[in-house]
Each structure stands twice: as C-alpha cells, then as structure tokens.
N, C-alpha and C. Protein backbone atom coordinates (compact mmCIF):
# COMPACT_ATOMS: atom_id res chain seq x y z
N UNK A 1 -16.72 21.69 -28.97
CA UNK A 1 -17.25 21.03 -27.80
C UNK A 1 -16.46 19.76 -27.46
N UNK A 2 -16.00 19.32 -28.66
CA UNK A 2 -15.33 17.81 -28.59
C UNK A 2 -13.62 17.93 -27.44
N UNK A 3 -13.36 18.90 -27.99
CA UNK A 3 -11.75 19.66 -27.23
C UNK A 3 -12.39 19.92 -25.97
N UNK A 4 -13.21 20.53 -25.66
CA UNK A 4 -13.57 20.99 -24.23
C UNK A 4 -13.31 19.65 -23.21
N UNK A 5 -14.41 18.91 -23.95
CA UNK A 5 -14.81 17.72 -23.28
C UNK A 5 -13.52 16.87 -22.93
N UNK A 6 -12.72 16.76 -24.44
CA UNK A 6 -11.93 15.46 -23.72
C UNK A 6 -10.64 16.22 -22.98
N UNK A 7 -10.47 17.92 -22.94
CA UNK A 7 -10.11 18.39 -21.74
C UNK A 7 -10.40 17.87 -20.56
N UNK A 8 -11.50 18.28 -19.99
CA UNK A 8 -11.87 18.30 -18.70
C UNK A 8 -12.44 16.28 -18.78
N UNK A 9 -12.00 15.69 -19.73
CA UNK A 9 -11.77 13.97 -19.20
C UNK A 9 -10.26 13.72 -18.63
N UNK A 10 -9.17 14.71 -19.37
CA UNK A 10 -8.01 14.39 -19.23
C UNK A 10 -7.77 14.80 -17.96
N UNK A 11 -7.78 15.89 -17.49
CA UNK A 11 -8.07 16.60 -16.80
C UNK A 11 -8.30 15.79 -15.57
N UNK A 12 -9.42 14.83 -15.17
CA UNK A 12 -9.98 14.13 -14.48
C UNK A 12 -9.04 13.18 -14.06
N UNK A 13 -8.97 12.60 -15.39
CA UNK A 13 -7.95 11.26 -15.13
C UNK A 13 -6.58 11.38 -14.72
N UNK A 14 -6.34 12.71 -14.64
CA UNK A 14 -4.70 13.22 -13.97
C UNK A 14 -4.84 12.94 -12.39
N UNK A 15 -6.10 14.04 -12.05
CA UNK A 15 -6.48 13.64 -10.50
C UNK A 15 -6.51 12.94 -10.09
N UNK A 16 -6.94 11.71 -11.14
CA UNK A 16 -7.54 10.35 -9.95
C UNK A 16 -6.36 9.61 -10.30
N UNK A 17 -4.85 10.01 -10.76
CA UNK A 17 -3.89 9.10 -10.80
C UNK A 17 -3.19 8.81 -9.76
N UNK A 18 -3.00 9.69 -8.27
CA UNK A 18 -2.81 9.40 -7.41
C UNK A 18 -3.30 7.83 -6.68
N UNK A 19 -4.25 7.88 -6.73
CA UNK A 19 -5.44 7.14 -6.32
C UNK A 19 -4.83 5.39 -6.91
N UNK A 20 -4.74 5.46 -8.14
CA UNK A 20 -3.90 4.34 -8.64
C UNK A 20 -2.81 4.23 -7.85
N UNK A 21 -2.09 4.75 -7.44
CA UNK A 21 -0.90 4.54 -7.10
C UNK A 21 -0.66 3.51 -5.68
N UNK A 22 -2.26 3.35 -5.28
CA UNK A 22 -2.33 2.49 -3.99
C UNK A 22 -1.62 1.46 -4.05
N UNK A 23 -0.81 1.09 -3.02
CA UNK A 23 -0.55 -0.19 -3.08
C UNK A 23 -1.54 -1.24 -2.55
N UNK A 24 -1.70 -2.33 -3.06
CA UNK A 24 -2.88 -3.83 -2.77
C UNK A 24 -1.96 -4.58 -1.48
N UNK A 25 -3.05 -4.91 -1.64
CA UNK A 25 -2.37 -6.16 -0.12
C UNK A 25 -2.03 -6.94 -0.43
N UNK A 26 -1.56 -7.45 -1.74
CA UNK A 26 -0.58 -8.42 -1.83
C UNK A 26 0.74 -7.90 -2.19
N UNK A 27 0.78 -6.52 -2.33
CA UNK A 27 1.73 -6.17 -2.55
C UNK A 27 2.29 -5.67 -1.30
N UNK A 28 2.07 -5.16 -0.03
CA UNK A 28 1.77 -5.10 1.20
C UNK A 28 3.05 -6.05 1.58
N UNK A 29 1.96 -7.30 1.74
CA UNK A 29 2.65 -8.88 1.80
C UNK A 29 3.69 -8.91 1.41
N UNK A 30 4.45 -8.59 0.39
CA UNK A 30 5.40 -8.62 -0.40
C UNK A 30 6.26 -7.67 0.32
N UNK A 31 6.15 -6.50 0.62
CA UNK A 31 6.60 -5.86 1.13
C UNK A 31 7.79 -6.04 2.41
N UNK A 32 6.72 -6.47 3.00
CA UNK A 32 6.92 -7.21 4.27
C UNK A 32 7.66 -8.19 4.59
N UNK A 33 7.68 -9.09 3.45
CA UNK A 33 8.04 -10.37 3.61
C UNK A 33 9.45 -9.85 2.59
N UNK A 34 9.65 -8.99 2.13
CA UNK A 34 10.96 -8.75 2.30
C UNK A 34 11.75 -8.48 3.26
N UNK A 35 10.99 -7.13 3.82
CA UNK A 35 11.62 -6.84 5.17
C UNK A 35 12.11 -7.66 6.15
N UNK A 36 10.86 -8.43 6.42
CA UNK A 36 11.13 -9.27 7.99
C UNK A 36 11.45 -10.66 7.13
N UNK A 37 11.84 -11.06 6.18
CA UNK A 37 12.15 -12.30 5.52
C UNK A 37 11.37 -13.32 6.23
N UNK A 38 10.36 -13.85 5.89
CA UNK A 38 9.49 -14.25 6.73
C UNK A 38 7.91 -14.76 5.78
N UNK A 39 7.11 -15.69 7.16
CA UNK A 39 6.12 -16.02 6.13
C UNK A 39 5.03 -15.04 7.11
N UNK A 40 4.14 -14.37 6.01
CA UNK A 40 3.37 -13.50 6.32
C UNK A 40 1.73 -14.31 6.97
N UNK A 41 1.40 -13.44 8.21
CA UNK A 41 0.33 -14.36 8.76
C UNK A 41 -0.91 -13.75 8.47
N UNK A 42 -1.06 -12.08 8.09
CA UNK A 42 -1.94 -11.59 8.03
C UNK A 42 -1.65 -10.24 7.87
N UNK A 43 -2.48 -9.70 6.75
CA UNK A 43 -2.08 -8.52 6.57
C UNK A 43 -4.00 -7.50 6.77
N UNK A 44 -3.78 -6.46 7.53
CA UNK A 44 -4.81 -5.32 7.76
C UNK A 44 -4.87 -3.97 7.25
N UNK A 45 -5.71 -2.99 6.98
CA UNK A 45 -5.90 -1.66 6.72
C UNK A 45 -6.24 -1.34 8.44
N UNK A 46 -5.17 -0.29 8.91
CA UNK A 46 -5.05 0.52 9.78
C UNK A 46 -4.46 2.00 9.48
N UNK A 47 -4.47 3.07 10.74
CA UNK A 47 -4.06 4.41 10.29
C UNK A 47 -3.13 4.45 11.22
N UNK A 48 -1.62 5.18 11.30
CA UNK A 48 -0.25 5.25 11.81
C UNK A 48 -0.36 6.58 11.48
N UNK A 49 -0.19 7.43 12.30
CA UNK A 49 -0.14 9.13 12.12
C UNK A 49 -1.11 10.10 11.15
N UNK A 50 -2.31 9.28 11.22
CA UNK A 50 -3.70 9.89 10.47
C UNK A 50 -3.24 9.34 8.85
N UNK A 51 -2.45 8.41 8.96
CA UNK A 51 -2.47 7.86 7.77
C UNK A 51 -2.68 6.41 7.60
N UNK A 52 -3.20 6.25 6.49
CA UNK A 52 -3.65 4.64 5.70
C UNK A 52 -2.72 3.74 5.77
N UNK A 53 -2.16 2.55 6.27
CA UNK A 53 -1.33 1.70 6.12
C UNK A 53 -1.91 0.07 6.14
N UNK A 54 -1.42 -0.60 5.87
CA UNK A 54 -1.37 -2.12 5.87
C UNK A 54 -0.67 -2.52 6.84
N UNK A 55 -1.54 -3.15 7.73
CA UNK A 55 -0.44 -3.76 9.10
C UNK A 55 -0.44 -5.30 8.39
N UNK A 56 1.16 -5.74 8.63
CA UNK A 56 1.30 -6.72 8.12
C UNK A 56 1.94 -7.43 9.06
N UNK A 57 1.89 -8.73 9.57
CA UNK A 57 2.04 -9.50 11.18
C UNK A 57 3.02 -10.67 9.77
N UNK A 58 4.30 -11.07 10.46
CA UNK A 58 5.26 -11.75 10.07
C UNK A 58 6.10 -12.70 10.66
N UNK A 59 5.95 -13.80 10.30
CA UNK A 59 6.92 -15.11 11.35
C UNK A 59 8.05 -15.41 10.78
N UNK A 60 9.19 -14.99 11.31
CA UNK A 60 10.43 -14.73 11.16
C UNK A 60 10.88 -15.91 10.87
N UNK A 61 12.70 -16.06 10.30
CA UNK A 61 12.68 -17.98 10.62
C UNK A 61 12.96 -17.86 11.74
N UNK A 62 13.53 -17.18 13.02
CA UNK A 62 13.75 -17.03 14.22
C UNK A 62 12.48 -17.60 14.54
N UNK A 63 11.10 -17.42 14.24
CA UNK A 63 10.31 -17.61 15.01
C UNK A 63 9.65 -16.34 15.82
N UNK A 64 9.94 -15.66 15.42
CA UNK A 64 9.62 -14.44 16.10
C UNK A 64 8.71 -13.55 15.39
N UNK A 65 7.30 -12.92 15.78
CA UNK A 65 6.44 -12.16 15.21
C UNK A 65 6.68 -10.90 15.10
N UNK A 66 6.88 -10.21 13.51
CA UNK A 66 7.09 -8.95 13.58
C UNK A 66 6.05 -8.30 12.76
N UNK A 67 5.78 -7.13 12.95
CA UNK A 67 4.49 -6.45 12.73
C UNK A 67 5.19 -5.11 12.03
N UNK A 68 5.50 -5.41 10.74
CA UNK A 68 5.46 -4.23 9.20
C UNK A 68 4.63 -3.51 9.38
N UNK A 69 4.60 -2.25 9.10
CA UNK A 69 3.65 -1.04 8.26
C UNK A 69 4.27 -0.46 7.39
N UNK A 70 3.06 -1.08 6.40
CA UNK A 70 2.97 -0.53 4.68
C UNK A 70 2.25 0.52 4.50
N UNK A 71 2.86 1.64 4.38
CA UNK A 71 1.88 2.88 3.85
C UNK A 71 1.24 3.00 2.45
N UNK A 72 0.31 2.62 2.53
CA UNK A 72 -0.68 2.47 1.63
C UNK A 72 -0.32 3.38 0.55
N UNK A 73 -0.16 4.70 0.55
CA UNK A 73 -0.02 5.18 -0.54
C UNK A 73 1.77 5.12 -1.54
N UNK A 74 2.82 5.12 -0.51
CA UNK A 74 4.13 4.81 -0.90
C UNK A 74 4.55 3.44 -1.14
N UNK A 75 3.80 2.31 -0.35
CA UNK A 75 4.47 1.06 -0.62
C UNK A 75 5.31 1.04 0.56
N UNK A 76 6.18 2.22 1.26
CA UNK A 76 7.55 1.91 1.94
C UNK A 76 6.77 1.83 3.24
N UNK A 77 7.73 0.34 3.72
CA UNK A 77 8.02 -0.15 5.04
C UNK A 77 8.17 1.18 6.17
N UNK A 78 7.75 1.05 6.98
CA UNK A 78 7.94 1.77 8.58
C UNK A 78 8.21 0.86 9.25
C-alpha cells in the first residue's frame, strides 16, 4: 500500500511542476527592466493571445514609456 501511495504522490507532484515554473512579478520586473533598460512603473496580470502575461509599463532613460509582456509561464519578453 505504502508503494502505491507514494506512487500516485509522485505522480502528482510531476503534474503540478509546471505550475512552479510561473514566473512572479518581480521577476516580470526584472525582465523588463532588462529589456527596456529602464525603471519599472508598474507591473499587471493580463491575457495576449488567450494567454497569461505580466504587462510591465517602463521609463526608459530616453524618457519614454514602454510597455513589456512577460509570459507568465516562459519568463520571455514579447
């Protein structure tokens, strides 16, 4: 019974490893503020092609506002 069980735990915890793989919004931030080299003004959960992303709004040293998307599940910039 003991093998069964911590089967179908392992089992479990494979599935939900995706799920870990989210990126956080500070990592988002980070993201971003590589990209647009820049200080970050605000970062959001929005969807870009039925998918999860982090809109991340960025003040350039230009001065200029640029608006990152972090896909939530890859991390990579759009």
């Amino acid at each position: 019974m003991k093998i069964v069980f911590g089967s179908i735990c392992a089992a479990l915890i494979l599935l939900a490893a995706p799920a870990w793989a989210d990126i956080s919004r500070d990592g988002a931030a980070a993201v971003a503020q590589r990209v647009a080299s820049g200080r970050v003004l605000s970062v959001e959960k929005a969807e870009s092609g039925g998918r999860p992303v982090w809109r991340v709004k960025v003040l350039t040293g230009q001065g200029e506002v640029r608006v990152i998307l972090v896909d939530v599940a890859t991390g990579q910039a759009q």
